[in-house]
Protein backbone atom coordinates (compact mmCIF):
# COMPACT_ATOMS: atom_id res chain seq x y z
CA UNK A 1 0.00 0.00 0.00
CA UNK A 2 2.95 2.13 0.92
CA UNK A 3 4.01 2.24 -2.80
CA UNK A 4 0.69 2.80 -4.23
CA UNK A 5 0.62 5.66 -2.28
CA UNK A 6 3.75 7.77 -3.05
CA UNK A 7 3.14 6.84 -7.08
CA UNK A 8 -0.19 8.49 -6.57
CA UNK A 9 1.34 11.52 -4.64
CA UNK A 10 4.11 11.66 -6.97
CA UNK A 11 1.77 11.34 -10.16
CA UNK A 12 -0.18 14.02 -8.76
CA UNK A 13 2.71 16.33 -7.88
CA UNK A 14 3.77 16.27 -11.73
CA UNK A 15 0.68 17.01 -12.42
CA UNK A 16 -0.07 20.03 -10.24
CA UNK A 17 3.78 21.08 -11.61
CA UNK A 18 2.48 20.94 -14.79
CA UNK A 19 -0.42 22.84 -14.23
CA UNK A 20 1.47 25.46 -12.54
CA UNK A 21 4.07 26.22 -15.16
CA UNK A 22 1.70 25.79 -17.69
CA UNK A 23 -0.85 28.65 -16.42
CA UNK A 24 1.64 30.94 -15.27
CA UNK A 25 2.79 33.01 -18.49
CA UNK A 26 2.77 36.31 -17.50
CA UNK A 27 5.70 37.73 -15.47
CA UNK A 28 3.46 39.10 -12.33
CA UNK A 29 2.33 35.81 -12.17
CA UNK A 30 5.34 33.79 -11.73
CA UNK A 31 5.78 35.20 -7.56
CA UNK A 32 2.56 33.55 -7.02
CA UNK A 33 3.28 30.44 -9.16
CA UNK A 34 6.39 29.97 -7.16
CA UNK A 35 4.48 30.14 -3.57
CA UNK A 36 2.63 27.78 -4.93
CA UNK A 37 4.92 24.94 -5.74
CA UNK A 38 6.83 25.89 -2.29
CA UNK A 39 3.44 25.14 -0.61
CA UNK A 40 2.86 22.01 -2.64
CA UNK A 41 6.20 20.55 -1.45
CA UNK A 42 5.55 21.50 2.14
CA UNK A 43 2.17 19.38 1.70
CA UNK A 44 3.60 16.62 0.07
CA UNK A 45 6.68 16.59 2.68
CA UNK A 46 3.80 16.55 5.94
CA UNK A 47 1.63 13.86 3.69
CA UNK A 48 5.03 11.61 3.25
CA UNK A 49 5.76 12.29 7.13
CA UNK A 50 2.39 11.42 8.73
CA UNK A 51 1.28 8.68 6.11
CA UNK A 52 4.56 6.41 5.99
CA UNK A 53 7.53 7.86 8.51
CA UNK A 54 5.48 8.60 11.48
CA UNK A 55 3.73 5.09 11.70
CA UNK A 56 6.53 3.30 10.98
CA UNK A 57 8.91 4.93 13.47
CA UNK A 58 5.68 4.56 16.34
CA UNK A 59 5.90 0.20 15.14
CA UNK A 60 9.27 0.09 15.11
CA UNK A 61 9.68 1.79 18.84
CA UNK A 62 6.28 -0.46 19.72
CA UNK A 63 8.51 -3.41 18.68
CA UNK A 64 11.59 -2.44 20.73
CA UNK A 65 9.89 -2.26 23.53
CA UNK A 66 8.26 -5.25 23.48
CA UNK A 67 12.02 -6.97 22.55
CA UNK A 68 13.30 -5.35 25.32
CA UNK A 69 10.33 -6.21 28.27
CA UNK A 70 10.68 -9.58 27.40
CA UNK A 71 11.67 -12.12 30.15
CA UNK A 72 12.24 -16.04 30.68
CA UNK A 73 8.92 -17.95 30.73
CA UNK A 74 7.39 -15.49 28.86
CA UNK A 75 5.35 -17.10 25.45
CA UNK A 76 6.08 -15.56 22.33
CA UNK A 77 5.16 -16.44 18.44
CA UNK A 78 7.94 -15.97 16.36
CA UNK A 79 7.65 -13.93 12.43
CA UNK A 80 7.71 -17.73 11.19
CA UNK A 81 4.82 -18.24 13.19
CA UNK A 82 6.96 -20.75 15.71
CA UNK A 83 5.18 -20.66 18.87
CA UNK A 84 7.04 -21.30 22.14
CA UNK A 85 8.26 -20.26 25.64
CA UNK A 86 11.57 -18.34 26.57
CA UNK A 87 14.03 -20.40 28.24
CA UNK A 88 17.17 -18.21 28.04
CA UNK A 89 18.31 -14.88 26.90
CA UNK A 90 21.70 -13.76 25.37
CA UNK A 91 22.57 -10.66 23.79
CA UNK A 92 21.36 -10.91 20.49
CA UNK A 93 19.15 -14.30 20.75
CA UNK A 94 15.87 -15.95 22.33
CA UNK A 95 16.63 -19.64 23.21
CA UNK A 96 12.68 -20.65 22.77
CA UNK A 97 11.20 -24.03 24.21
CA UNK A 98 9.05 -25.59 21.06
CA UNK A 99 8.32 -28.67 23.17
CA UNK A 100 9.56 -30.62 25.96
CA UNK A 101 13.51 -30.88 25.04
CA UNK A 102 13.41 -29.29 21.77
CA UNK A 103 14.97 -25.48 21.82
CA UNK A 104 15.58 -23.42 19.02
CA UNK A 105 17.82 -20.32 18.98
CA UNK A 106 15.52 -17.38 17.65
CA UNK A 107 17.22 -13.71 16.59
CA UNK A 108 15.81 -11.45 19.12
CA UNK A 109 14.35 -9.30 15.94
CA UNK A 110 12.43 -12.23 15.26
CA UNK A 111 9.90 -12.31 17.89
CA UNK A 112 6.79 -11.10 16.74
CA UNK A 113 4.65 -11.16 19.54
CA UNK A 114 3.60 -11.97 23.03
CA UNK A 115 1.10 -14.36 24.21
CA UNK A 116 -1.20 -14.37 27.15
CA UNK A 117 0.23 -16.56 29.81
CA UNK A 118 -1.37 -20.41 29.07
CA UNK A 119 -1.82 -20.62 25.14
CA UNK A 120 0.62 -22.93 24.72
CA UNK A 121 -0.82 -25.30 27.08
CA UNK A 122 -4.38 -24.82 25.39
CA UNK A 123 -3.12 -25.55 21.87
């Protein structure tokens, strides 16, 4: 979606550019046509920041703090969609429980979520 939306903006940037240069002939009017354009970049700058930079900067500190709250015991689904509980923590990786003996070794970036305490146990 994030694509679709800048073409559009772009596509209709050009086209408000166009516009612009094409209407403003006469030399009084080329102040006005230049006000213009600066306040058409200063939209398209605050519809780029609160449509795409904003929301991903508020997930990506969302995610960090959930990365950083986790602890051991806590049960966590991994972007794979492995589902498991926390039996150690290093610096850079989750040592998850997938069953009774079987750990894997997750990248701490790779936990996707928390569970509430018992859904393993009700799977």
């Amino acid at each position: 979606m994030g694509q679709k939306l800048i073409l559009v903006l772009s596509l209709w940037i050009m086209t408000t550019v166009a516009i612009a240069e094409g209407s403003g002939s006469a030399p009084a009017d080329s102040g006005s046509g230049a006000l213009a354009q600066g306040l058409m970049l200063a939209g398209f700058v605050a519809i780029f920041y609160f449509l795409i930079l904003r929301p991903q900067n508020k997930r990506a500190k969302e995610h960090r703090d959930l990365i950083t709250n986790l602890a051991k015991g806590d049960e966590v689904i991994t972007t794979g969609g492995i589902l498991g509980k926390i039996h150690r923590i290093t610096d850079n990786f989750f040592v998850i429980m997938v069953a009774e003996g079987i750990e894997v070794a997750v990248q701490k970036q790779a936990i996707a979520s928390v569970l509430p305490k018992g859904t393993l146990k009700s799977i």
